[in-house]
C-alpha atoms as a PDB file:
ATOM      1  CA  UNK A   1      73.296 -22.636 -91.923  1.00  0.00           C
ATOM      2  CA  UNK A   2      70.290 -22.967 -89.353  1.00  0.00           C
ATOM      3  CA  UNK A   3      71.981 -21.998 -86.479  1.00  0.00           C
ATOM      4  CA  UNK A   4      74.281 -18.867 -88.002  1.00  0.00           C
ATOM      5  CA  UNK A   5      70.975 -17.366 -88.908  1.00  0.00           C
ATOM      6  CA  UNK A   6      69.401 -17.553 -85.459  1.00  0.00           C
ATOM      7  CA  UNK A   7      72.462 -15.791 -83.696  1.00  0.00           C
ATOM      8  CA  UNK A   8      72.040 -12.831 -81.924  1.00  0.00           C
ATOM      9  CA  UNK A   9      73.830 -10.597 -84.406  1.00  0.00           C
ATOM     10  CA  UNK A  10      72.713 -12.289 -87.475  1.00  0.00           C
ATOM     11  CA  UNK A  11      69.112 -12.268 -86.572  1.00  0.00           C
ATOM     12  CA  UNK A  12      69.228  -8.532 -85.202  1.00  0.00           C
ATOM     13  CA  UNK A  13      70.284  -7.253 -88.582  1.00  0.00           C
ATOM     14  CA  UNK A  14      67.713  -8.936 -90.179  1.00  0.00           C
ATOM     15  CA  UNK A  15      64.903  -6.592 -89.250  1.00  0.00           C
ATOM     16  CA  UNK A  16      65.191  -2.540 -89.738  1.00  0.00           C
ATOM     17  CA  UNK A  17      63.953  -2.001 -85.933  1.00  0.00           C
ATOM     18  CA  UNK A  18      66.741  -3.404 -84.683  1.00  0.00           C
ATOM     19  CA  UNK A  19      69.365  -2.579 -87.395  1.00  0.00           C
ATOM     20  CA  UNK A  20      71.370   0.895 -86.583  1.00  0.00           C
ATOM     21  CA  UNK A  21      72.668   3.263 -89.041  1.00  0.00           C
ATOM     22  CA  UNK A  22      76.513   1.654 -88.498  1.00  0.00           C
ATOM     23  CA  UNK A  23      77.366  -1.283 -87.148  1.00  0.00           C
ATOM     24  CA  UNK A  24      76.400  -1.917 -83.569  1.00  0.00           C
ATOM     25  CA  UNK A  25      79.863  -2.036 -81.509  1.00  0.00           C
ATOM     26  CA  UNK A  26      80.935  -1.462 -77.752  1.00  0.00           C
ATOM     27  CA  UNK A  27      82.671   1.227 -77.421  1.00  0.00           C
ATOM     28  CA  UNK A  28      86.069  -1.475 -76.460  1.00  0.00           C
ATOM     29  CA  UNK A  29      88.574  -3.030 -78.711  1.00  0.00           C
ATOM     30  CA  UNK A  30      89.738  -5.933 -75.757  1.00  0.00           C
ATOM     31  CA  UNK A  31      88.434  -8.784 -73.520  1.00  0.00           C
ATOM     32  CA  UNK A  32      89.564  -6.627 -70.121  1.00  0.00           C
ATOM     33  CA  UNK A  33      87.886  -3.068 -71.143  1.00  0.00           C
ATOM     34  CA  UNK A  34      85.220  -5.651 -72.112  1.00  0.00           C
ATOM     35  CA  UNK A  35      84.591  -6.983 -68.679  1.00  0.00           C
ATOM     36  CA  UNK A  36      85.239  -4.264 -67.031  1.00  0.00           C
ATOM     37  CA  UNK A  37      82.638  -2.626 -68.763  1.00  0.00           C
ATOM     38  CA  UNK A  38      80.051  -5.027 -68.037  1.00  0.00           C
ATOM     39  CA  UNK A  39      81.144  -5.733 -63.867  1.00  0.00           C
ATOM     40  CA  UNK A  40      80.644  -1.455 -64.097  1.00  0.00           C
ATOM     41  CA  UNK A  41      77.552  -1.316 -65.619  1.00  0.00           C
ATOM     42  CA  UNK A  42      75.749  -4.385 -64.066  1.00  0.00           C
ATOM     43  CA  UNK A  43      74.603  -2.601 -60.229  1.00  0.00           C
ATOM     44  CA  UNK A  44      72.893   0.177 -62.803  1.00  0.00           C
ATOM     45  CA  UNK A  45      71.531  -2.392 -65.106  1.00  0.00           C
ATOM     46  CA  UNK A  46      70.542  -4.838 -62.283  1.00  0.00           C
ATOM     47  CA  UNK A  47      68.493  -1.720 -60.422  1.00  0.00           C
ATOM     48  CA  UNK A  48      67.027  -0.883 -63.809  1.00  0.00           C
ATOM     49  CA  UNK A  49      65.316  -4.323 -63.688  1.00  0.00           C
ATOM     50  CA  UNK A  50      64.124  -3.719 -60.285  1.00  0.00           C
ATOM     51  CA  UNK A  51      62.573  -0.824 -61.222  1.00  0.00           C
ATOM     52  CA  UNK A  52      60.685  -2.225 -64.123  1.00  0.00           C
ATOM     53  CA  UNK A  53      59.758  -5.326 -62.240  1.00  0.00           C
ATOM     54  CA  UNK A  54      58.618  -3.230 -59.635  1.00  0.00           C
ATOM     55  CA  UNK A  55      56.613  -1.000 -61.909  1.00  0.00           C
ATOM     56  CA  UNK A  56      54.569  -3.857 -63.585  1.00  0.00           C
ATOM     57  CA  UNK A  57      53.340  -4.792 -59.900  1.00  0.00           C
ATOM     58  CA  UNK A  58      55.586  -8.002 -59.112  1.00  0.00           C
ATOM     59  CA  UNK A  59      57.845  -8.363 -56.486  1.00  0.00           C
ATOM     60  CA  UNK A  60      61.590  -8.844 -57.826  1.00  0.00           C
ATOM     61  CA  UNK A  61      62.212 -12.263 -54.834  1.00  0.00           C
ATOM     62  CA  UNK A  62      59.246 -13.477 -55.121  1.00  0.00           C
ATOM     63  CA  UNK A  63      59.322 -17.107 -56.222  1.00  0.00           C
ATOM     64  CA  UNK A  64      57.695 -17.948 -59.340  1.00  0.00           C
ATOM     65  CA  UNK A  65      55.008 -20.210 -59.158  1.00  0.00           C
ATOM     66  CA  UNK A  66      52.919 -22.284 -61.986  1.00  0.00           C
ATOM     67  CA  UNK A  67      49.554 -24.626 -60.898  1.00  0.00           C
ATOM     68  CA  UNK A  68      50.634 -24.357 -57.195  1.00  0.00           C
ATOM     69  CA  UNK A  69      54.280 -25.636 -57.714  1.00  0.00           C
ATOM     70  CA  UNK A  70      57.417 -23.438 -57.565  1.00  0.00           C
ATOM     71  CA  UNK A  71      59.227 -22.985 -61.075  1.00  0.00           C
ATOM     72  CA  UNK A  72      62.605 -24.027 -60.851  1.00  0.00           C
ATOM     73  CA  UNK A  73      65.524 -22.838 -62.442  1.00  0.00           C
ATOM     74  CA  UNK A  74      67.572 -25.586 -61.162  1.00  0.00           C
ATOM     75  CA  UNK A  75      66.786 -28.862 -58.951  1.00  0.00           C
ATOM     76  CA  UNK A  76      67.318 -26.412 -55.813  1.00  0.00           C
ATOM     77  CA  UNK A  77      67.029 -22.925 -56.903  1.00  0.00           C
ATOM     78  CA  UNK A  78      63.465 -21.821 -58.067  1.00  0.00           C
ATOM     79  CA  UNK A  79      62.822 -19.194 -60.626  1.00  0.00           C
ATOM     80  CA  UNK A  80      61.745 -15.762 -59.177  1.00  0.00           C
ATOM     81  CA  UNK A  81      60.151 -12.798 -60.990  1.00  0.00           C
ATOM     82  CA  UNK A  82      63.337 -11.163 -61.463  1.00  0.00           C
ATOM     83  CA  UNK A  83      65.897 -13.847 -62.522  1.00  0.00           C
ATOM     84  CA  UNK A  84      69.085 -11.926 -63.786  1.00  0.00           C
ATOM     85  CA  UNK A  85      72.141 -14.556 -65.121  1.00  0.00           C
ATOM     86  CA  UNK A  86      75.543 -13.745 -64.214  1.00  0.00           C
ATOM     87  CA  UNK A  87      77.838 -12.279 -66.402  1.00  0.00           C
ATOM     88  CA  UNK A  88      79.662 -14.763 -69.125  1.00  0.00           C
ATOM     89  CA  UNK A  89      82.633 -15.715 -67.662  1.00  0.00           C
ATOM     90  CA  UNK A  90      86.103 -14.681 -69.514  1.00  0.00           C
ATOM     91  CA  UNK A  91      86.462 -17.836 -71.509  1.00  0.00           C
ATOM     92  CA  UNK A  92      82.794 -18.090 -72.612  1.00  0.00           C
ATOM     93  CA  UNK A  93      83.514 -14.038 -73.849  1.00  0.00           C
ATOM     94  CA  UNK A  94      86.219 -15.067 -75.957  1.00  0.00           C
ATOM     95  CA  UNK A  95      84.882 -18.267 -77.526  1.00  0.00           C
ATOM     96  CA  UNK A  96      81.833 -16.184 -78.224  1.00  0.00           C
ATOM     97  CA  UNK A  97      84.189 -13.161 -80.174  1.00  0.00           C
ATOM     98  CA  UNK A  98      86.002 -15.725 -82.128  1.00  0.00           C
ATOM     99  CA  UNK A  99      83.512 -17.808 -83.291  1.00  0.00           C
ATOM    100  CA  UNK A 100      80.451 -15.764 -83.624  1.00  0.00           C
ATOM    101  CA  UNK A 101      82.520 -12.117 -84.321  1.00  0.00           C
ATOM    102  CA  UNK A 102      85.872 -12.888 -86.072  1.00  0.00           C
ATOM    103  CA  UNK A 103      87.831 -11.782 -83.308  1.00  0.00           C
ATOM    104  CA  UNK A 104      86.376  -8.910 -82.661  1.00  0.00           C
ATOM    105  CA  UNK A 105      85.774  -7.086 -79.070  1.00  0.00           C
ATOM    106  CA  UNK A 106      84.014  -4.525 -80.327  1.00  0.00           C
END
């Protein structure tokens, strides 16, 4: 029960402001329009970042730091102001549709 209700879909349609009209789907019905999708988007979204980075006054590389000491993401790579994940490989995609979206791509 506890951790249905914090996942991302559940929790989002909790509250109006982030509740649309419809449901909220991609515009895809399969794993490869999927990921295509996402490797197409992801320059735009990653300069998008940049740009909002940019516009609060930080510098995107620039290495986090906290008391003096870099803030690490791992045990050798530190965090920097703009940190951006890579995309969820194809098996973590479809463990994520079937368990948390019956199946479903969209």
């Amino acid at each position: 029960q506890g951790a249905e209700k914090v996942l991302p879909k559940k929790y989002m349609n909790q509250f109006s402001s982030f509740s649309p009209d419809g449901i909220l789907r991609q515009p895809v019905d399969n794993i490869d329009s999927l990921l295509s999708r996402c490797e197409n988007v992801l320059p735009t979204f990653r300069d998008t970042l940049i740009n909002i980075v940019e516009a609060a006054g930080l510098i995107p590389d620039e290495i986090v730091m906290w008391d003096g000491k870099e803030v690490m993401l791992t045990l050798e790579t530190p965090y920097r102001c703009l940190t951006i994940g890579p995309l969820k490989s194809r098996e973590r995609c479809e463990e994520k549709v079937a368990n948390e979206y019956d199946g479903d791509y969209s």
